[in-house]
PDB file of N, CA and C in Angstrom:
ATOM      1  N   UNK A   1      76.181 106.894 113.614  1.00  0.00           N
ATOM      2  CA  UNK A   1      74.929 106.429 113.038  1.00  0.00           C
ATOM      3  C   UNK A   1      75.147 105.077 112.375  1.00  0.00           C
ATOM      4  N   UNK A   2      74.334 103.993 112.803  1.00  0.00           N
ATOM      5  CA  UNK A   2      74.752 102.616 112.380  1.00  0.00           C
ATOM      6  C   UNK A   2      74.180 102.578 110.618  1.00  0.00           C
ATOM      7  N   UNK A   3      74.595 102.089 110.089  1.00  0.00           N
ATOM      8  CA  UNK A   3      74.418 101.374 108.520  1.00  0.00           C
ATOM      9  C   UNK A   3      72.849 100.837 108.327  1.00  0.00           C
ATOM     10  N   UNK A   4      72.290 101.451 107.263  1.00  0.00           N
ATOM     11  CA  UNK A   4      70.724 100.479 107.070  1.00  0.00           C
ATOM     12  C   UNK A   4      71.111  99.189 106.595  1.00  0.00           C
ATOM     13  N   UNK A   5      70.688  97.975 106.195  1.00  0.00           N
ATOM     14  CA  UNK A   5      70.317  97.315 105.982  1.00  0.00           C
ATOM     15  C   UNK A   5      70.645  96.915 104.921  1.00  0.00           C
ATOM     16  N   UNK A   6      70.110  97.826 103.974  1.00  0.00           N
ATOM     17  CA  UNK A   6      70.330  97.818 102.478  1.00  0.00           C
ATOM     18  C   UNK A   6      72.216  98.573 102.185  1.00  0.00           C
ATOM     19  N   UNK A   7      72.417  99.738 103.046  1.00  0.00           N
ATOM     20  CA  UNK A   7      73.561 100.248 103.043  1.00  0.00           C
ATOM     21  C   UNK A   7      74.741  98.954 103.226  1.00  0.00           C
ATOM     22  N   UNK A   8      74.260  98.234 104.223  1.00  0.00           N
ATOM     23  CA  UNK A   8      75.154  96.955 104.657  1.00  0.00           C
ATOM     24  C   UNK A   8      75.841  96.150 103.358  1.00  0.00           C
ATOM     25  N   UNK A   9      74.078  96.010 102.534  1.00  0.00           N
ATOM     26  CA  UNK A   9      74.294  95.062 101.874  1.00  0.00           C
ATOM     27  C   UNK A   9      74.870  95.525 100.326  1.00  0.00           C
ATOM     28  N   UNK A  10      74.472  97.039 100.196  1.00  0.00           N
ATOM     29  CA  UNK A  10      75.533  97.869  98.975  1.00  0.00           C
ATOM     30  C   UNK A  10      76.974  97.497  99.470  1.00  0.00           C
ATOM     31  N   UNK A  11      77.575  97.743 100.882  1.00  0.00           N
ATOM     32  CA  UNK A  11      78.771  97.445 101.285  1.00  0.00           C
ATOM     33  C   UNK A  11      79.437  96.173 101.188  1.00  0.00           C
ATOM     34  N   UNK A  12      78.744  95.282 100.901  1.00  0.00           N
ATOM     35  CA  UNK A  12      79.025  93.844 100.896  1.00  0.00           C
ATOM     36  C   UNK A  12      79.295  93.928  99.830  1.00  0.00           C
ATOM     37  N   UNK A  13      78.361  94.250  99.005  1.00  0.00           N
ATOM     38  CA  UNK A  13      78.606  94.168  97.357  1.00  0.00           C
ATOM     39  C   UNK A  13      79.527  94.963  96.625  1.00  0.00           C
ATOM     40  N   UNK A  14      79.735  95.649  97.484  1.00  0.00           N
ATOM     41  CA  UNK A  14      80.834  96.687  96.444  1.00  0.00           C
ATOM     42  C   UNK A  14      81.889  95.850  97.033  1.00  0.00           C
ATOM     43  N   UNK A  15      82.269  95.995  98.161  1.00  0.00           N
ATOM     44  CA  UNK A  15      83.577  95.311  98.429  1.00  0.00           C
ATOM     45  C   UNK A  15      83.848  93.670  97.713  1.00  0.00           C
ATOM     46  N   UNK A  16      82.754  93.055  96.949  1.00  0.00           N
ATOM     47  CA  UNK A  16      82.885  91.581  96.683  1.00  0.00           C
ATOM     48  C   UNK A  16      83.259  92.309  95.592  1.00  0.00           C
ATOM     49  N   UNK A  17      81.950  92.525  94.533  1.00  0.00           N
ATOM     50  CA  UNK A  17      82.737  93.390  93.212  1.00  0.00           C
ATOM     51  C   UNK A  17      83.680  93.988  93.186  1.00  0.00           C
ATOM     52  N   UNK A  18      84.834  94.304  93.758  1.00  0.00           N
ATOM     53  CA  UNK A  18      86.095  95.310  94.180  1.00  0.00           C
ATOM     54  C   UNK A  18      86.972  93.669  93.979  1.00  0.00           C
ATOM     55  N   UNK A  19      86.600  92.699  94.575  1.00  0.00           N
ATOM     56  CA  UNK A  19      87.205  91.661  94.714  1.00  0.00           C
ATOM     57  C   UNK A  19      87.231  91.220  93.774  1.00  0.00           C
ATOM     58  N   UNK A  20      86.286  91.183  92.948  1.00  0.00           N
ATOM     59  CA  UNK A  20      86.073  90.000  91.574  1.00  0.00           C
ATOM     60  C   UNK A  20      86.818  90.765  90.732  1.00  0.00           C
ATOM     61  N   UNK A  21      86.625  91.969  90.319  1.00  0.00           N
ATOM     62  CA  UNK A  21      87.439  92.696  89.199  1.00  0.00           C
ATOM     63  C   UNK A  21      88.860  93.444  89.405  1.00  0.00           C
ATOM     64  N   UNK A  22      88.797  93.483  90.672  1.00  0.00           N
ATOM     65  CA  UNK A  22      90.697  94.074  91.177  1.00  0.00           C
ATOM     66  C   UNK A  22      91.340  92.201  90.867  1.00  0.00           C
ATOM     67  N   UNK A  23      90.752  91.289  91.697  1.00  0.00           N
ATOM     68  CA  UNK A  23      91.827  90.283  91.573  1.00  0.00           C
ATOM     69  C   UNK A  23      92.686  90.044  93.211  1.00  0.00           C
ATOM     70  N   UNK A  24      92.050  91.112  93.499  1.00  0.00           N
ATOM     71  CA  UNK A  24      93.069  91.637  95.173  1.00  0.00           C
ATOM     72  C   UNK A  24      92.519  92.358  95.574  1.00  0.00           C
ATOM     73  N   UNK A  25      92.983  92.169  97.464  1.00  0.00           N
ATOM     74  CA  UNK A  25      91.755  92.526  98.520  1.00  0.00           C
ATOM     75  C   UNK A  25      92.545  92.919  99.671  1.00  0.00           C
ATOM     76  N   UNK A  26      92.704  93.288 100.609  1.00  0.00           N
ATOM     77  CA  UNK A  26      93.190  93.417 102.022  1.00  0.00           C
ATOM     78  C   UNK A  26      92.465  92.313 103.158  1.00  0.00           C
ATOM     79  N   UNK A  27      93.307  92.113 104.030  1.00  0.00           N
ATOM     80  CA  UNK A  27      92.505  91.490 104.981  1.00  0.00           C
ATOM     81  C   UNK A  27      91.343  92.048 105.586  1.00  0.00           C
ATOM     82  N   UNK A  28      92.140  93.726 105.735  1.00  0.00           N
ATOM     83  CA  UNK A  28      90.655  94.536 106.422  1.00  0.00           C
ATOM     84  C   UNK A  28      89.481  94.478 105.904  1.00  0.00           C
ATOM     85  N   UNK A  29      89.621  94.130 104.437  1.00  0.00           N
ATOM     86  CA  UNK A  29      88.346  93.827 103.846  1.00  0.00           C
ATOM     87  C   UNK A  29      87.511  92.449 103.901  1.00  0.00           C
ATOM     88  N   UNK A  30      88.176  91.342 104.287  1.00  0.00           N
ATOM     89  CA  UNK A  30      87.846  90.107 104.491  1.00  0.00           C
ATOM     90  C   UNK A  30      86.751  90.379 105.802  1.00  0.00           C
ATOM     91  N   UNK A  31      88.042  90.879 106.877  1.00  0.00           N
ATOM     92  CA  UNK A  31      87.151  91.423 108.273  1.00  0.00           C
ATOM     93  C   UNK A  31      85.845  92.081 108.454  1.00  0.00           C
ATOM     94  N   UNK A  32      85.858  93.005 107.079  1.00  0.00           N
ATOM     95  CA  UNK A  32      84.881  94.131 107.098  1.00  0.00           C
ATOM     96  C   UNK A  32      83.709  93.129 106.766  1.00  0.00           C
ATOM     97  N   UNK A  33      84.068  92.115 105.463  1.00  0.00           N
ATOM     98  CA  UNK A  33      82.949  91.299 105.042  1.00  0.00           C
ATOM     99  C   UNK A  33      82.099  90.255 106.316  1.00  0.00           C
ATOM    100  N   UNK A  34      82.769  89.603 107.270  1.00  0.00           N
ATOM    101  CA  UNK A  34      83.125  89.088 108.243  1.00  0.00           C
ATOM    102  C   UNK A  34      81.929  89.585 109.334  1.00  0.00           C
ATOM    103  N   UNK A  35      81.975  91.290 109.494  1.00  0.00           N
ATOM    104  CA  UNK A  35      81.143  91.598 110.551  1.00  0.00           C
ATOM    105  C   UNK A  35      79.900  91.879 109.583  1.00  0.00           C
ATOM    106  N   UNK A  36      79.592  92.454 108.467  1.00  0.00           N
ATOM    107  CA  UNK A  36      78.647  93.127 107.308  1.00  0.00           C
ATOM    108  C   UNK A  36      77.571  91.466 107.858  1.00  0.00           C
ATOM    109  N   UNK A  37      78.746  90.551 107.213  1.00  0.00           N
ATOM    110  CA  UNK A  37      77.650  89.231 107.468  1.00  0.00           C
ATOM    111  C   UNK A  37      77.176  88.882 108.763  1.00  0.00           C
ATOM    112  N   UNK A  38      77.869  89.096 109.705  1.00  0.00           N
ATOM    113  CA  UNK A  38      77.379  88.785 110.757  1.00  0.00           C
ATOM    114  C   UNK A  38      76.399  89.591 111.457  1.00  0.00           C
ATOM    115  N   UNK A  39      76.114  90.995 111.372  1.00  0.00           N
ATOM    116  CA  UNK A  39      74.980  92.409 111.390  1.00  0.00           C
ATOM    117  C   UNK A  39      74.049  91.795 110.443  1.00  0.00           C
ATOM    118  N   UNK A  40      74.271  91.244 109.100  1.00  0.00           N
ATOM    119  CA  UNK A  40      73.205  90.724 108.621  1.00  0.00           C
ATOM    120  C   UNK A  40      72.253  89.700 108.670  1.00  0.00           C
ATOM    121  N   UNK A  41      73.393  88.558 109.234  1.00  0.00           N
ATOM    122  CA  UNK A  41      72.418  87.460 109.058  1.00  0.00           C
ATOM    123  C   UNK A  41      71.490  87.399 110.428  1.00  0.00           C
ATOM    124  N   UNK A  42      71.253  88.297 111.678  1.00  0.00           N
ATOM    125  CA  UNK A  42      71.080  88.472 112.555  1.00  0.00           C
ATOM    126  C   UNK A  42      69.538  89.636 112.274  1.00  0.00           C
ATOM    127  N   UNK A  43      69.500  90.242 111.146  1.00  0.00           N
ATOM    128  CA  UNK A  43      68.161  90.734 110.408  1.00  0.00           C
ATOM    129  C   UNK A  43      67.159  90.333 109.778  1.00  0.00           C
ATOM    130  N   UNK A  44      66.058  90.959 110.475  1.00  0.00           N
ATOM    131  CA  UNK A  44      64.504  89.649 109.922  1.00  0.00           C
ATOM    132  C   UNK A  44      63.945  90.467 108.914  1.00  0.00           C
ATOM    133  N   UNK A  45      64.965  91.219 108.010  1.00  0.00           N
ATOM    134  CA  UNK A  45      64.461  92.026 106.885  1.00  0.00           C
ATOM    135  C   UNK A  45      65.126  90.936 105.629  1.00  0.00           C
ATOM    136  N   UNK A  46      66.246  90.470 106.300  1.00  0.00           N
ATOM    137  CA  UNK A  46      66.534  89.777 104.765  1.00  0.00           C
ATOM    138  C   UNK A  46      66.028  88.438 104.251  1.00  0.00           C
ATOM    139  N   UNK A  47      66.368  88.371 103.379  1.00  0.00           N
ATOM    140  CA  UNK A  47      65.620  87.169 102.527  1.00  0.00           C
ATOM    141  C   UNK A  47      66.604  85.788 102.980  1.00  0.00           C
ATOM    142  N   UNK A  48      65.420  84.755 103.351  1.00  0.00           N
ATOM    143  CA  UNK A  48      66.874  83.599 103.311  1.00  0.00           C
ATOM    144  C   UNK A  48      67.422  82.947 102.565  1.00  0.00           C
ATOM    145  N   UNK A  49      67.221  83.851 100.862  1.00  0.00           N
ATOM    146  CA  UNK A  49      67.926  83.010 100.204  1.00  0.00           C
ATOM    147  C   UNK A  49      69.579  83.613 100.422  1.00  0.00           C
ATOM    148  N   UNK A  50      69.217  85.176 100.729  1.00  0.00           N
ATOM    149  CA  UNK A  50      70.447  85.950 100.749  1.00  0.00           C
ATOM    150  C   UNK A  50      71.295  85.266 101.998  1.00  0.00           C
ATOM    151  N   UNK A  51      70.408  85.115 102.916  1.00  0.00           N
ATOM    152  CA  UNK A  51      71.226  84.293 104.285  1.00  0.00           C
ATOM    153  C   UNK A  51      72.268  83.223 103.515  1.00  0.00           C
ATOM    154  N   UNK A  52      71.885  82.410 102.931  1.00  0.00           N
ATOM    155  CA  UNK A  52      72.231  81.081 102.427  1.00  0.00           C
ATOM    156  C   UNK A  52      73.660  81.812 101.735  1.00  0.00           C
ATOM    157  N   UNK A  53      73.278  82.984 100.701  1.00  0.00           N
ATOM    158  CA  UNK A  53      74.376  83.306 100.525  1.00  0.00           C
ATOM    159  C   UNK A  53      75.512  83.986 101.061  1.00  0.00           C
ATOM    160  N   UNK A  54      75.042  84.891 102.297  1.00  0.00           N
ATOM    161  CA  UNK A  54      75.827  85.555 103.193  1.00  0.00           C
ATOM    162  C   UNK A  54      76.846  84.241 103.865  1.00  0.00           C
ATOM    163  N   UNK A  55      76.027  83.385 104.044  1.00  0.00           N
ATOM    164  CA  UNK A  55      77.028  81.919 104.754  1.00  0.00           C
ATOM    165  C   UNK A  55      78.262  82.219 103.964  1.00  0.00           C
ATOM    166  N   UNK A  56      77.904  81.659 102.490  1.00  0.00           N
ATOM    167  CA  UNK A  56      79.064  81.465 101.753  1.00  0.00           C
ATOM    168  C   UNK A  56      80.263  82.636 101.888  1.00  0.00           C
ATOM    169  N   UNK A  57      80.248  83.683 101.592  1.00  0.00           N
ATOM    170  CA  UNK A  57      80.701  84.977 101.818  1.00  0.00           C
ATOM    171  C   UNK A  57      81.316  84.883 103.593  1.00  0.00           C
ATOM    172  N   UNK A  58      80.531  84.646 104.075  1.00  0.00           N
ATOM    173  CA  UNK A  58      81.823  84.747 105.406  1.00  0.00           C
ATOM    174  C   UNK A  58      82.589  83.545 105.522  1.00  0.00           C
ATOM    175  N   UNK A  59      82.308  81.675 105.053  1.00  0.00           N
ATOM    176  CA  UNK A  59      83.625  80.790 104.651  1.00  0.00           C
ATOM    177  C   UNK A  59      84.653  82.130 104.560  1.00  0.00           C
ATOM    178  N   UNK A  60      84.317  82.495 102.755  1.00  0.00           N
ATOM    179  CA  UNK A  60      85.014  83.012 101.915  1.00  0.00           C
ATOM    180  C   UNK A  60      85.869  83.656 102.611  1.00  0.00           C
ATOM    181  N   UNK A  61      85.753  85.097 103.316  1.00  0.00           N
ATOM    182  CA  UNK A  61      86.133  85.768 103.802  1.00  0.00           C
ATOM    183  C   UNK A  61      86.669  85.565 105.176  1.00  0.00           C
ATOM    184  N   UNK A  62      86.270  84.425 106.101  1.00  0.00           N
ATOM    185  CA  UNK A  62      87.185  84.297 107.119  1.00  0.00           C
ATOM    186  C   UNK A  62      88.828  83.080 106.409  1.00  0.00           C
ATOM    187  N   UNK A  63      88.442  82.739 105.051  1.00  0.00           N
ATOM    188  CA  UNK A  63      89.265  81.855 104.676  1.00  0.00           C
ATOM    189  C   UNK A  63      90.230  82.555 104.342  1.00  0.00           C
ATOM    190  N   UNK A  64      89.683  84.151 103.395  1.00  0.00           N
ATOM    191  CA  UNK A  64      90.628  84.937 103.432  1.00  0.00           C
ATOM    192  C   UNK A  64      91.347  85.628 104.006  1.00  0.00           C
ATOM    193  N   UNK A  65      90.372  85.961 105.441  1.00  0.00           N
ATOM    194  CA  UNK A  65      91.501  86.674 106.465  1.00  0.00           C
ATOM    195  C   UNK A  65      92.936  85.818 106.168  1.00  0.00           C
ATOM    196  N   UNK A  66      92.533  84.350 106.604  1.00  0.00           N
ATOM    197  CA  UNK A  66      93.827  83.210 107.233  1.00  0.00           C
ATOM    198  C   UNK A  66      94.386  82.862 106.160  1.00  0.00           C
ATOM    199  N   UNK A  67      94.551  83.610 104.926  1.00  0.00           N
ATOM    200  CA  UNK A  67      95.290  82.801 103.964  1.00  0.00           C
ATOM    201  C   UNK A  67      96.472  83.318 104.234  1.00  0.00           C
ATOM    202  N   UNK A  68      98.120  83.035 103.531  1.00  0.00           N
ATOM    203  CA  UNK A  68      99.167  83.128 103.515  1.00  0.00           C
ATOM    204  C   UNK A  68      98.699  84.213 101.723  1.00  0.00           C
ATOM    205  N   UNK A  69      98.064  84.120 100.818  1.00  0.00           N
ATOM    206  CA  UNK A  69      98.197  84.757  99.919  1.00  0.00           C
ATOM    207  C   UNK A  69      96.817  84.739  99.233  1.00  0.00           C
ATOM    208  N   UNK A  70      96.599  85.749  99.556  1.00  0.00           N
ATOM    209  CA  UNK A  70      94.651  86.448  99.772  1.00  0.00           C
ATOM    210  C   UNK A  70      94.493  86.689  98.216  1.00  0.00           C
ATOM    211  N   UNK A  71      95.710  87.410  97.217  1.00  0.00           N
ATOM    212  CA  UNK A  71      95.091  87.699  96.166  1.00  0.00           C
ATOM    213  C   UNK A  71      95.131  85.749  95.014  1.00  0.00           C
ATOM    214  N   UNK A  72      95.772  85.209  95.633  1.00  0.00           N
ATOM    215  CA  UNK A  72      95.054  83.949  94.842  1.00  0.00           C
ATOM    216  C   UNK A  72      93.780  83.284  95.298  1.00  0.00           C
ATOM    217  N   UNK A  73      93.561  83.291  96.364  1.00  0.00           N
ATOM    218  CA  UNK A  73      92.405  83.032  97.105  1.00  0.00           C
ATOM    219  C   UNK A  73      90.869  84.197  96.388  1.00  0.00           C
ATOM    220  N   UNK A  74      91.128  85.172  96.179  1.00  0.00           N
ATOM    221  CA  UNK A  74      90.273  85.784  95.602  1.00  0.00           C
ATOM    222  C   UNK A  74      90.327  85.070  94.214  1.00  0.00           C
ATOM    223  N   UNK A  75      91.789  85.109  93.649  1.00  0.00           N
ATOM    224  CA  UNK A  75      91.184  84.936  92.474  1.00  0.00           C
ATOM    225  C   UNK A  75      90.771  83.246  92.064  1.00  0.00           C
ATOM    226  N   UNK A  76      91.085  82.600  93.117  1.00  0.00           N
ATOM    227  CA  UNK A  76      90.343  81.117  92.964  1.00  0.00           C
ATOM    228  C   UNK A  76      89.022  81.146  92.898  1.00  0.00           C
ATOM    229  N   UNK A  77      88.052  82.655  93.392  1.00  0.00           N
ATOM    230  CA  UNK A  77      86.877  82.626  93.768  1.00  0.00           C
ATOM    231  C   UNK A  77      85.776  83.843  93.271  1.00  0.00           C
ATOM    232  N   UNK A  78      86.844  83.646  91.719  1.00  0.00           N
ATOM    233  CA  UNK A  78      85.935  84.406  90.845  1.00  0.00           C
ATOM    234  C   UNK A  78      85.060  84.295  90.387  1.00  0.00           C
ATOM    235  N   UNK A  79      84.527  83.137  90.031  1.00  0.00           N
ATOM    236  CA  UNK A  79      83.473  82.970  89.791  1.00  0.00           C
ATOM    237  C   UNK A  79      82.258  82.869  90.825  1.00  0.00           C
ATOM    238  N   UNK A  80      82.722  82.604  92.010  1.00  0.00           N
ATOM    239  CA  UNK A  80      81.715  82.863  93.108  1.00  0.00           C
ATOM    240  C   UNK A  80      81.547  84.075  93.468  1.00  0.00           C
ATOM    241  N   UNK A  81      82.637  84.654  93.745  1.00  0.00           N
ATOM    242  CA  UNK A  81      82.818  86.395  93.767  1.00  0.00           C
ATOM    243  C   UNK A  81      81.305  86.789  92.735  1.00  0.00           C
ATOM    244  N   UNK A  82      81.276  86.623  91.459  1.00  0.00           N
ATOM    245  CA  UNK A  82      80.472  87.311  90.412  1.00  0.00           C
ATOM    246  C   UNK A  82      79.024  86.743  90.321  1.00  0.00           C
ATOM    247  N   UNK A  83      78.654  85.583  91.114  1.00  0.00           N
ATOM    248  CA  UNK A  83      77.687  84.670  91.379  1.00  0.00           C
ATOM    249  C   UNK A  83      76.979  85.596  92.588  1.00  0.00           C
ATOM    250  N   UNK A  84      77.673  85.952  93.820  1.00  0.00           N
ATOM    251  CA  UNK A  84      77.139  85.955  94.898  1.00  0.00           C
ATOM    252  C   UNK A  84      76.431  87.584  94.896  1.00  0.00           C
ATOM    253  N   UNK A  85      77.160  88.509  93.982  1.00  0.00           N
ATOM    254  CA  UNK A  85      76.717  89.592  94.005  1.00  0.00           C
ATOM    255  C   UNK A  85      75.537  89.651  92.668  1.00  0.00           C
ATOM    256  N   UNK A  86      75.291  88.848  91.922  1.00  0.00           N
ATOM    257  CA  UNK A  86      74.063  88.655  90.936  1.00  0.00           C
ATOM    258  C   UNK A  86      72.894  88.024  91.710  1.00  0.00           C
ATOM    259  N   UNK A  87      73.031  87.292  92.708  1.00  0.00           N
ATOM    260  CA  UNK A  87      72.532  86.410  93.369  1.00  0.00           C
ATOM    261  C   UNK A  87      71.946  87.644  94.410  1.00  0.00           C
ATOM    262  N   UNK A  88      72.406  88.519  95.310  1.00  0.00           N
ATOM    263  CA  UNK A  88      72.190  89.168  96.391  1.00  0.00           C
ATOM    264  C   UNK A  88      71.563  90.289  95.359  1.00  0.00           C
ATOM    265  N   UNK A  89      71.784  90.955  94.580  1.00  0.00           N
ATOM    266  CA  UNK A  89      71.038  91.744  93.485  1.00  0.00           C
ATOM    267  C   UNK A  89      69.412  91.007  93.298  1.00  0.00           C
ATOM    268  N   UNK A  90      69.278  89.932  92.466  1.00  0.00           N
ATOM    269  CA  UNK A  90      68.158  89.286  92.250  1.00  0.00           C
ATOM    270  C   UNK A  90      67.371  89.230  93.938  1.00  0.00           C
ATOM    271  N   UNK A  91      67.331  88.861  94.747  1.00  0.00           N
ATOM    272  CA  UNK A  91      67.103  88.501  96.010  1.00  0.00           C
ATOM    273  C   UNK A  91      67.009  90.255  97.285  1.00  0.00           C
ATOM    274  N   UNK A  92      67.432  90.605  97.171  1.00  0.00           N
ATOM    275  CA  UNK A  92      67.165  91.885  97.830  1.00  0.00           C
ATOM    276  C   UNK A  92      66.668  93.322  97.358  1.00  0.00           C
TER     277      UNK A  92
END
């Protein structure tokens, strides 16, 4: 059974919040963020401000697949980390 919409976008968000407050992430989770955005931005339910932010979030996350050391890369991107999920809250 595929993921709603909104389920997608709880999944996005928990896994970013998981990111912002662990400090550290797996790649599988970069990946996971990776397809979440790409199922999403491909939906005429979401808002385009959220699009605008889903962009950012897959940079993020394909930057993190390819890093050599993912938990500084998260934590370079804490403050966007805590931005993008206040931002997708307000907006969806």
């Amino acid at each position: 059974m595929p993921l709603s919409h909104q389920d997608q976008v709880t999944l996005l968000k928990d896994i970013l919040s998981n990111h912002q407050t662990d400090c550290c992430g797996s790649v599988a989770e970069c990946e996971q963020l990776e397809r979440l955005v790409k199922s999403l931005m491909v939906n005429t339910q979401i808002d385009q401000n959220v699009k605008n932010i889903l962009e950012e979030v897959y940079t993020y996350s394909q930057h993190g697949a390819q890093t050599a050391d993912l938990d500084q890369h998260i934590t370079a991107n804490q403050d966007n980390l805590s931005q993008w999920v206040s931002n997708i809250d307000q907006f969806s």
